[in-house]
Protein backbone atom coordinates (compact mmCIF):
# COMPACT_ATOMS: atom_id res chain seq x y z
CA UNK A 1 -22.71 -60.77 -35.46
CA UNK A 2 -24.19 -57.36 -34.85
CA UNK A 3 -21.55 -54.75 -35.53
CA UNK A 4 -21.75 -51.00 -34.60
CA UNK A 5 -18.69 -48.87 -36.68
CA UNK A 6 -18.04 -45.46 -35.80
CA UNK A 7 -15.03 -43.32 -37.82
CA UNK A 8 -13.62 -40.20 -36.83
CA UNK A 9 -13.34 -36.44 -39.02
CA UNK A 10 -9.28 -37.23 -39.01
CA UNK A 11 -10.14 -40.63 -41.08
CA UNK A 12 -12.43 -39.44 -43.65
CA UNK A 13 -11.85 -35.72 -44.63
CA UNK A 14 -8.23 -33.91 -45.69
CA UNK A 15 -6.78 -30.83 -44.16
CA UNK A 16 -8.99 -28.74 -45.76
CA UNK A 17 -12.21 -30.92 -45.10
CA UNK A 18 -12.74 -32.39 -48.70
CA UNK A 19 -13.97 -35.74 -48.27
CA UNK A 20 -11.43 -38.36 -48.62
CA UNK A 21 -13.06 -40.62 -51.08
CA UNK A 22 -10.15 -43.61 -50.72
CA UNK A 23 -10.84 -43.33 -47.25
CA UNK A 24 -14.99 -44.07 -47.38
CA UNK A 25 -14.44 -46.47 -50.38
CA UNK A 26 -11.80 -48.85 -48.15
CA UNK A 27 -14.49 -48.69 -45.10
CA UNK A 28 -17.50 -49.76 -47.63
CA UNK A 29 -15.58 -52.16 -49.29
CA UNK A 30 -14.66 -53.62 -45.40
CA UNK A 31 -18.48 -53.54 -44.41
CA UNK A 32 -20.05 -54.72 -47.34
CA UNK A 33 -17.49 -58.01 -46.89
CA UNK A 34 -19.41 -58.31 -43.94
CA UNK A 35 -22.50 -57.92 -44.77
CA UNK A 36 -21.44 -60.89 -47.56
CA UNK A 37 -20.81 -63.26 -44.71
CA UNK A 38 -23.99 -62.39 -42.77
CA UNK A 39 -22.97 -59.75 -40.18
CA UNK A 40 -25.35 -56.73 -39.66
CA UNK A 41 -23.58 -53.48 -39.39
CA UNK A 42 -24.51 -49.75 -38.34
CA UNK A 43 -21.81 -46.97 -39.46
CA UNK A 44 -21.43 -44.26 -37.41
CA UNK A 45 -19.77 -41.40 -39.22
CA UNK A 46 -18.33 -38.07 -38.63
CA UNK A 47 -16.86 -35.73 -40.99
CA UNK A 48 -20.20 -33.12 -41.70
CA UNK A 49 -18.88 -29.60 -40.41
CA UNK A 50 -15.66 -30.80 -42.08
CA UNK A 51 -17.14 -31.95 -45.30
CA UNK A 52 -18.77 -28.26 -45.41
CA UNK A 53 -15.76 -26.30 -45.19
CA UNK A 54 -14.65 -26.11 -48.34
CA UNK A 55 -18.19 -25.91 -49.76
CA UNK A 56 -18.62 -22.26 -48.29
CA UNK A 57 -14.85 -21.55 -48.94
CA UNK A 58 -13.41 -21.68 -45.15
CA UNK A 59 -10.19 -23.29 -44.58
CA UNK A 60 -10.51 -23.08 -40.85
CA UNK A 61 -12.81 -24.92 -38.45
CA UNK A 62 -14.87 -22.05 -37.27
CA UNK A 63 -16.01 -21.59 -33.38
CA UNK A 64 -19.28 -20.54 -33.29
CA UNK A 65 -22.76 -22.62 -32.90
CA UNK A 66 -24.61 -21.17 -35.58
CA UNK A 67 -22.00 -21.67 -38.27
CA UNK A 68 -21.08 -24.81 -37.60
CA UNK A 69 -24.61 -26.04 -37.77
CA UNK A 70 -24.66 -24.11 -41.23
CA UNK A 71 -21.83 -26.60 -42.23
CA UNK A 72 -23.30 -29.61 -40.67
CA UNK A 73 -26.15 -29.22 -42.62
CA UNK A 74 -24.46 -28.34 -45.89
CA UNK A 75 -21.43 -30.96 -44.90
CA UNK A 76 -24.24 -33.56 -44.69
CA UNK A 77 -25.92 -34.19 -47.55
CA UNK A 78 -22.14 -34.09 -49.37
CA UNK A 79 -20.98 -36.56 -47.41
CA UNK A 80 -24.31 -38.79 -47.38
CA UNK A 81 -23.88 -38.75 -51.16
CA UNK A 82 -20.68 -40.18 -51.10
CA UNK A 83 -21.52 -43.12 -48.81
CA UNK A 84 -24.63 -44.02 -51.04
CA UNK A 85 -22.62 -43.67 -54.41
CA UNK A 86 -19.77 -46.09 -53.04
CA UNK A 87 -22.08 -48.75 -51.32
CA UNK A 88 -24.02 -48.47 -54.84
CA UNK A 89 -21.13 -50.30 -56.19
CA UNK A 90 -21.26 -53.34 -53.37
CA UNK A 91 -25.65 -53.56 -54.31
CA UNK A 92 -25.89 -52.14 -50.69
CA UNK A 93 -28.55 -49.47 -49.88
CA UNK A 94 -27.57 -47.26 -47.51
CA UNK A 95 -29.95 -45.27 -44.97
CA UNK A 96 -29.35 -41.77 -43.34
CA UNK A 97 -30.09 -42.09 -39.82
CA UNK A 98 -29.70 -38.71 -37.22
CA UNK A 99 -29.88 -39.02 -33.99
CA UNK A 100 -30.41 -36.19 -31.11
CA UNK A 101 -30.17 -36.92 -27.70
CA UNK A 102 -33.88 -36.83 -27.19
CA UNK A 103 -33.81 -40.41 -28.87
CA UNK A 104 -32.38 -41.44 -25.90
CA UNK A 105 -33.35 -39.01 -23.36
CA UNK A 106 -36.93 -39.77 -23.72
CA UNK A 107 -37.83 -43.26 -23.41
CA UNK A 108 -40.56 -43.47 -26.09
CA UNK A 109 -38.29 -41.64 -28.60
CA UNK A 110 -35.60 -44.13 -27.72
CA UNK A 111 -37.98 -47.52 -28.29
CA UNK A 112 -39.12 -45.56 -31.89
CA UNK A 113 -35.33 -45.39 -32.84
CA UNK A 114 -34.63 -49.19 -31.93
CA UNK A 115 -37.56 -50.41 -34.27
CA UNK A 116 -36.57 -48.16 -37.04
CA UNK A 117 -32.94 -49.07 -36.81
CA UNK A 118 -34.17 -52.87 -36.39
CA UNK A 119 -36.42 -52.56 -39.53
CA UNK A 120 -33.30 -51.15 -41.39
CA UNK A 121 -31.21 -53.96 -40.27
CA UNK A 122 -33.99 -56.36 -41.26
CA UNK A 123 -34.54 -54.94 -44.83
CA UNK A 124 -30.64 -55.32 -45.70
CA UNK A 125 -29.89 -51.67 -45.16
CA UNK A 126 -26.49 -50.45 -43.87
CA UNK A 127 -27.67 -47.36 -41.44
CA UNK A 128 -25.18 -44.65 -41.60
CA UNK A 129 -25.26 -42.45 -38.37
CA UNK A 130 -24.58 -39.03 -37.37
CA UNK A 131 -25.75 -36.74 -34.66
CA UNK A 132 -28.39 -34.57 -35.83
CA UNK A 133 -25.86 -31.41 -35.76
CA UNK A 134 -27.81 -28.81 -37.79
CA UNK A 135 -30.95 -28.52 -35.60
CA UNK A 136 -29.21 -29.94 -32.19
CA UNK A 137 -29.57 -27.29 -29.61
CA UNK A 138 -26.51 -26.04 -28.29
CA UNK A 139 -27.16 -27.03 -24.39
CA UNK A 140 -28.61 -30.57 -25.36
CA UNK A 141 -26.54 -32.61 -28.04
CA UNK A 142 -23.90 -35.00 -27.63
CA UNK A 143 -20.83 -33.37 -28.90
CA UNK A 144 -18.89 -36.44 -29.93
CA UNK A 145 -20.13 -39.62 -32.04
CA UNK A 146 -18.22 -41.90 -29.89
CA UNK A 147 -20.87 -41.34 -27.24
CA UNK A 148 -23.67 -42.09 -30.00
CA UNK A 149 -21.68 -44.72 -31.55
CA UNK A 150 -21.87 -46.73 -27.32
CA UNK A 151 -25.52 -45.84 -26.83
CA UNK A 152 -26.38 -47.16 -30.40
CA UNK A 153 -24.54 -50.66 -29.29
CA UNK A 154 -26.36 -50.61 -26.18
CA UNK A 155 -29.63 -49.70 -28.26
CA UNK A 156 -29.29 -52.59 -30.99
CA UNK A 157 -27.53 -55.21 -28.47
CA UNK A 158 -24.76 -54.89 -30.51
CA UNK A 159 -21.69 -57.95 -30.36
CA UNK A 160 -19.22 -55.40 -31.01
CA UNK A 161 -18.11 -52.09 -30.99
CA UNK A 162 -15.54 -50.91 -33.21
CA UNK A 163 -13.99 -46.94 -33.14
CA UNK A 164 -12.05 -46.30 -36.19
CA UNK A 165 -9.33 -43.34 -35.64
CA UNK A 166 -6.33 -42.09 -36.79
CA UNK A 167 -4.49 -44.07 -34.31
CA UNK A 168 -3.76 -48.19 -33.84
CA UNK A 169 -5.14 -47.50 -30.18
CA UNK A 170 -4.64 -46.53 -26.89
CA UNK A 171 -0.78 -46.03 -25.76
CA UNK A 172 0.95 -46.39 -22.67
CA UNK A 173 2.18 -42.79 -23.38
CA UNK A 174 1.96 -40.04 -26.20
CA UNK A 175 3.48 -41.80 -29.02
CA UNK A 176 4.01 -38.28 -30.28
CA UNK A 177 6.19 -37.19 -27.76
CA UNK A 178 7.25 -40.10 -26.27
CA UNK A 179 9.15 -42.97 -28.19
CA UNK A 180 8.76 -45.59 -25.85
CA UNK A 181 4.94 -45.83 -25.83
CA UNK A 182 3.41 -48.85 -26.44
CA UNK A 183 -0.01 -50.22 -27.42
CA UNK A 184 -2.28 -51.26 -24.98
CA UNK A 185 -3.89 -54.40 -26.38
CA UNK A 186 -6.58 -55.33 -24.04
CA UNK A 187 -7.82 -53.15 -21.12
CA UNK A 188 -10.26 -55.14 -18.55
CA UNK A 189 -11.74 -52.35 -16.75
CA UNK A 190 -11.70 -48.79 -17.49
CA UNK A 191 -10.20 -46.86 -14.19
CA UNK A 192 -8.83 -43.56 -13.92
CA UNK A 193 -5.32 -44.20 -14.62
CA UNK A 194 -6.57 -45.48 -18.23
CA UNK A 195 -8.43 -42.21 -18.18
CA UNK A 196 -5.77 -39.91 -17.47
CA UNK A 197 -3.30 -41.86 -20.55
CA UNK A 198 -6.10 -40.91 -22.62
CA UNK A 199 -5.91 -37.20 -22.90
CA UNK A 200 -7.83 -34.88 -24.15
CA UNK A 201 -9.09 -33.86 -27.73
CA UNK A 202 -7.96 -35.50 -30.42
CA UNK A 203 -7.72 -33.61 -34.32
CA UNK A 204 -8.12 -30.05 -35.04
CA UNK A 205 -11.27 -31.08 -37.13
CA UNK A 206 -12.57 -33.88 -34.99
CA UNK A 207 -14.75 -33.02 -31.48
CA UNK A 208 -13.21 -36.60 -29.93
CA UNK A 209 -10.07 -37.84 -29.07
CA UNK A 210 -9.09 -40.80 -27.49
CA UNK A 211 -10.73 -39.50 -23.67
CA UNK A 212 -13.64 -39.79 -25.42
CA UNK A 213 -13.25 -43.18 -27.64
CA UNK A 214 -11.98 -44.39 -23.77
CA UNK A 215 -15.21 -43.18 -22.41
CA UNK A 216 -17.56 -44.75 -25.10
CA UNK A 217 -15.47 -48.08 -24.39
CA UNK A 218 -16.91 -47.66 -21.18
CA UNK A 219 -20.42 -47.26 -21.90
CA UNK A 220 -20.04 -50.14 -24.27
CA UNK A 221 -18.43 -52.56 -21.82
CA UNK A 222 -21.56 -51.72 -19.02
CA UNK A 223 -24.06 -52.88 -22.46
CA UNK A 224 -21.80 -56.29 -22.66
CA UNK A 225 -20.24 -55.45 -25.80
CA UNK A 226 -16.76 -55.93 -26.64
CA UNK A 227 -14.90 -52.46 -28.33
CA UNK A 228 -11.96 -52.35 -30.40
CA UNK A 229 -10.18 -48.85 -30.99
CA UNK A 230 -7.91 -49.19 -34.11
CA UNK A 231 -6.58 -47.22 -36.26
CA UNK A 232 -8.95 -46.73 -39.87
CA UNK A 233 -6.25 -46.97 -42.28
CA UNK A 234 -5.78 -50.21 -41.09
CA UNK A 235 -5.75 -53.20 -43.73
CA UNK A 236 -9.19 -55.10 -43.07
CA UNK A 237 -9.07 -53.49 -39.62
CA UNK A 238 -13.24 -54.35 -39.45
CA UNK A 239 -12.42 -57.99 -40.48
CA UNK A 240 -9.53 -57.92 -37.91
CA UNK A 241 -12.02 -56.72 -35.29
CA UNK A 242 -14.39 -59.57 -35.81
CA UNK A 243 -12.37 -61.93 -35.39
CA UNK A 244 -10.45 -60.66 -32.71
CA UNK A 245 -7.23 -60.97 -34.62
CA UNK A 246 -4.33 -60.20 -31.74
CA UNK A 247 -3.09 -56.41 -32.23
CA UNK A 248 -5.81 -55.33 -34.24
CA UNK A 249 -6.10 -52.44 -31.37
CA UNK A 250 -6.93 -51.29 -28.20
CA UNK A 251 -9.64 -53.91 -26.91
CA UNK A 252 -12.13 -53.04 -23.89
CA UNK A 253 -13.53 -56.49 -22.55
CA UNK A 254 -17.26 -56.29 -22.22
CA UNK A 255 -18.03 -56.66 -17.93
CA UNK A 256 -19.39 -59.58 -16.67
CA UNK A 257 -22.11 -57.34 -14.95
CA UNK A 258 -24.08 -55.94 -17.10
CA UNK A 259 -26.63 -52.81 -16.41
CA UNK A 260 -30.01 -53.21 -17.09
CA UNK A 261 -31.23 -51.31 -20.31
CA UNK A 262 -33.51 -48.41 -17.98
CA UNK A 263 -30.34 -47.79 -15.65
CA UNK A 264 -27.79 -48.19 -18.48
CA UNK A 265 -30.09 -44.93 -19.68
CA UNK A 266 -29.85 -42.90 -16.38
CA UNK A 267 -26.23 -44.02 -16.08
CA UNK A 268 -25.17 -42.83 -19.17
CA UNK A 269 -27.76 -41.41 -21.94
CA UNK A 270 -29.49 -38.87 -19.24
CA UNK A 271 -27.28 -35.94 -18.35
CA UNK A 272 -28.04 -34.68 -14.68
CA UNK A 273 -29.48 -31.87 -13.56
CA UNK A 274 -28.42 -31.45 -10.03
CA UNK A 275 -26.84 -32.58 -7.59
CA UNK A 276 -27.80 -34.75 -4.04
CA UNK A 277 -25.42 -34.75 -1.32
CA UNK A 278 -26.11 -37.76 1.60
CA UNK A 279 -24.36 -38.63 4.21
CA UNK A 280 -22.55 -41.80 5.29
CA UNK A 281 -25.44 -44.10 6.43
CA UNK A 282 -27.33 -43.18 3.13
CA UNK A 283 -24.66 -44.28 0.70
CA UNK A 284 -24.01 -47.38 2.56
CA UNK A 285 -27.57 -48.44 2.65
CA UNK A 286 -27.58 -47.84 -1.27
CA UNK A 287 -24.27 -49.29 -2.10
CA UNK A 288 -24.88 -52.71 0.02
CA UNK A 289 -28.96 -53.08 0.58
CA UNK A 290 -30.49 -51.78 -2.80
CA UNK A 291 -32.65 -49.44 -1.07
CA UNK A 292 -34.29 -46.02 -2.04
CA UNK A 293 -33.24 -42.41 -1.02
CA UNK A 294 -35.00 -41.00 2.00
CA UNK A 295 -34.89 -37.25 2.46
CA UNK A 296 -33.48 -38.46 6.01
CA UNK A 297 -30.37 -39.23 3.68
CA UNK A 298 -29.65 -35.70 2.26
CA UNK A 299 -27.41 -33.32 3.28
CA UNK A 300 -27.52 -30.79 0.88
CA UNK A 301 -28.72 -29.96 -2.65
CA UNK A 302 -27.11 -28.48 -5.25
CA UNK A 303 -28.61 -27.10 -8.62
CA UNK A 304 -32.62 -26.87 -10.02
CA UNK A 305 -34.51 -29.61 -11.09
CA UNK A 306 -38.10 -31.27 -11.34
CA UNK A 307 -39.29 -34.36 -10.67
CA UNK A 308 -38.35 -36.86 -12.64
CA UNK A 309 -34.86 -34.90 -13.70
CA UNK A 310 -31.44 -36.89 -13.33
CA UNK A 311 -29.44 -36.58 -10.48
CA UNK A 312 -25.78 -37.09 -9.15
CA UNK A 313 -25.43 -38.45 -5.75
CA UNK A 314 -22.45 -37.55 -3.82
CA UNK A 315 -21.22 -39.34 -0.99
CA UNK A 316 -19.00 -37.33 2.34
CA UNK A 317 -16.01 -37.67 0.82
CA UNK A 318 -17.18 -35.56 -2.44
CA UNK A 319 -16.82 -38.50 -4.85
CA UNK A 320 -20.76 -39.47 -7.27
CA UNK A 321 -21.30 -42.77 -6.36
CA UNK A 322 -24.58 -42.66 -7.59
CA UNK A 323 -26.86 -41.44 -10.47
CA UNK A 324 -30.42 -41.50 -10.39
CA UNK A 325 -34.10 -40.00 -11.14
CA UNK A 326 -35.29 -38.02 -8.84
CA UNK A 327 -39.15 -38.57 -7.62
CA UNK A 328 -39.74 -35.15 -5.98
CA UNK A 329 -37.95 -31.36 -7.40
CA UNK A 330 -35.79 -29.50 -5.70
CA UNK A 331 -37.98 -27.33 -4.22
CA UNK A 332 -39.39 -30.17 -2.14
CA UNK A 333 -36.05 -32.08 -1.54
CA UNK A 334 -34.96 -28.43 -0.03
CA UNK A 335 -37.78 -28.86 2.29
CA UNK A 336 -37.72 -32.38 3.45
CA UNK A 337 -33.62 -33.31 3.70
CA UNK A 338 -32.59 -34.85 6.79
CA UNK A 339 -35.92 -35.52 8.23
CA UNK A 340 -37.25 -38.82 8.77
CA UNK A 341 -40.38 -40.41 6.82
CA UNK A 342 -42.36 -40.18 10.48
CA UNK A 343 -41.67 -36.52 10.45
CA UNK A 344 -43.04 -35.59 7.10
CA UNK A 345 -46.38 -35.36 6.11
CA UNK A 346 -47.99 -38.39 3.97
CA UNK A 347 -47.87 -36.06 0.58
CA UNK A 348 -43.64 -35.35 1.64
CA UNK A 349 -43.09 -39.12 2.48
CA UNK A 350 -41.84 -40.49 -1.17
CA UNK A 351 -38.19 -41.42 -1.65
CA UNK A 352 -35.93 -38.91 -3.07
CA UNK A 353 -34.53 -41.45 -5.33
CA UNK A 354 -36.50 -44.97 -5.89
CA UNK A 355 -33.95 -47.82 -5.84
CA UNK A 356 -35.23 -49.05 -9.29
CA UNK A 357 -35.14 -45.46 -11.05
CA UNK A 358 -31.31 -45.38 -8.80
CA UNK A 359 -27.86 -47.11 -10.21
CA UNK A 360 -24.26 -47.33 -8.66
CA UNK A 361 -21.36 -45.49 -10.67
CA UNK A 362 -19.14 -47.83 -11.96
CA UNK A 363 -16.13 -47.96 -9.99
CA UNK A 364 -13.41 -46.24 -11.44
CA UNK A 365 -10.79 -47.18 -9.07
């Protein structure tokens, strides 16, 4: 089986942000079990600006961009060090992987980062994975591993997805402030009543929380990949997770449907740029015929954006049903919305949106 683990800040670094070293050994010790019986596995870890802290003598997660990069990139190697001296003692060879969103924005960048991942995987490496926060510009990085951890899946055809946190899962409630929550053991389709349990930010340290491990799930299910959200202190909570030992944690069934790897990409590794409102005989011709966006179609456009950018469709009633690549700019779709294709002139005629460049939101209802 093809495993992709992710842990959180909260599960790996103290109060202050020194590395908890109990914490990585039990979660080496876990994967290189694994690895024993002939699973492949990709860690996805957290913890940098955290593990940096009390390098440069702050007790207190700082705000700003710059600094936090600082700590990233001091937090980095610290915590890189510790993986590689703890899978030492297991004979495993660990590799430091970083990942921006270009790897997955840009389609050449993201084949490049399959085959070195793949060779990794082939040469009996365990790739440990963190965003590339030190360099990341502030306007295009993920934000959250969780994300990475569900692209990565998708990116390696993972088996399983697995989201260590400080929690056993997803609750019916706060179990913080409410003592009747209960764990939600198996979730079929994320919706927005899931999404609402789910909160907001998690730790003080951490930039997830279990919205986000919720929305990853998501992403993950769309790939076919079966997630598990438990909690990291868990006793062989990776084992558990494999074999789909009942109450390990939250699990999010993989859909039957799956997306197709290029609109898995627009749908959820390309972040939009604008924003194409079309009118009622549009979004029914998209959501039941498969068929392209005419400019006859749009309504309105909102936002700036080239050809070839990522766009939101919106239907009447305000809701994206859509998410797509736009063939023509803004500039052009300004000019050409609402006309039909025998109005235009030959060079104006192209779809807005190209049906195979063009995939349905997944209901969240």
């Amino acid at each position: 089986m093809r495993i992709v683990a992710k842990i959180g800040t909260s599960s790996l670094t103290d109060e202050t942000g020194h590395i908890e070293v109990a914490a990585i050994e039990k979660l080496c010790g876990e994967v290189a079990r694994l690895v024993a019986d002939g699973h492949s596995i990709i860690v996805v870890t957290s913890g940098a600006v955290a593990a940096g802290m009390p390098a440069l003598g702050m007790t207190s997660r700082p705000r700003d961009r710059r600094t936090l990069q600082a700590l990233s990139a001091v937090g980095q190697s610290r915590l890189m060090q510790t993986y590689n001296d703890v899978f030492a003692d297991h004979a495993i060879v660990a590799g430091q992987v970083l990942i921006s969103p270009l790897d997955f924005f840009e389609r050449s960048q993201y084949l490049h980062a399959r085959a070195t991942l793949e060779r990794l995987l082939d040469l009996g490496v365990v790739p440990i994975v963190n965003e590339n926060d030190a360099l990341a510009d502030t306007e295009i990085r993920f934000g959250d591993n969780d994300r990475i951890a569900a692209l990565l899946a998708h990116l390696v055809q993972a088996d399983l997805l697995v989201l260590l946190t400080d929690t056993p899962g997803l609750f019916t409630a706060d179990p913080r402030v409410d003592p009747g929550a209960s764990l939600i053991e198996e979730i079929r389709t994320v919706d927005r009543a899931l999404e609402s349990v789910a909160g907001g930010r998690g730790s003080a340290r951490g930039s997830g929380g279990m919205a986000s491990k919720l929305a990853a799930a998501k992403i993950a299910a769309w790939s076919g990949v079966r997630t598990v959200i438990a909690a990291a202190g868990r006793a062989d909570v990776l084992a558990d997770a494999v074999a789909g030992t009942s109450g390990v944690g939250t699990v999010v069934l993989a859909q039957d449907r799956q997306l197709p790897a290029k609109k898995l990409w627009i749908a959820f590794a390309v972040p939009a740029e604008g924003v194409l409102h079309v009118d009622a005989g549009a979004r029914r011709a998209l959501a039941e015929r498969d068929t392209s966006l005419l400019p006859v179609g749009v309504t309105a456009v909102d936002g700036r954006f080239h050809a070839g950018a990522a766009v939101e469709l919106v239907g009447p009633d305000g809701v994206v049903f859509a998410k797509g690549l736009a063939r023509v700019s803004s500039r052009v779709v300004e000019r050409v919305k609402g006309r039909r294709t025998d109005e235009l002139a030959s060079a104006d005629r192209a779809p807005v949106v190209h049906r195979d460049e063009l995939v349905l939101v997944p209901s969240e209802e």
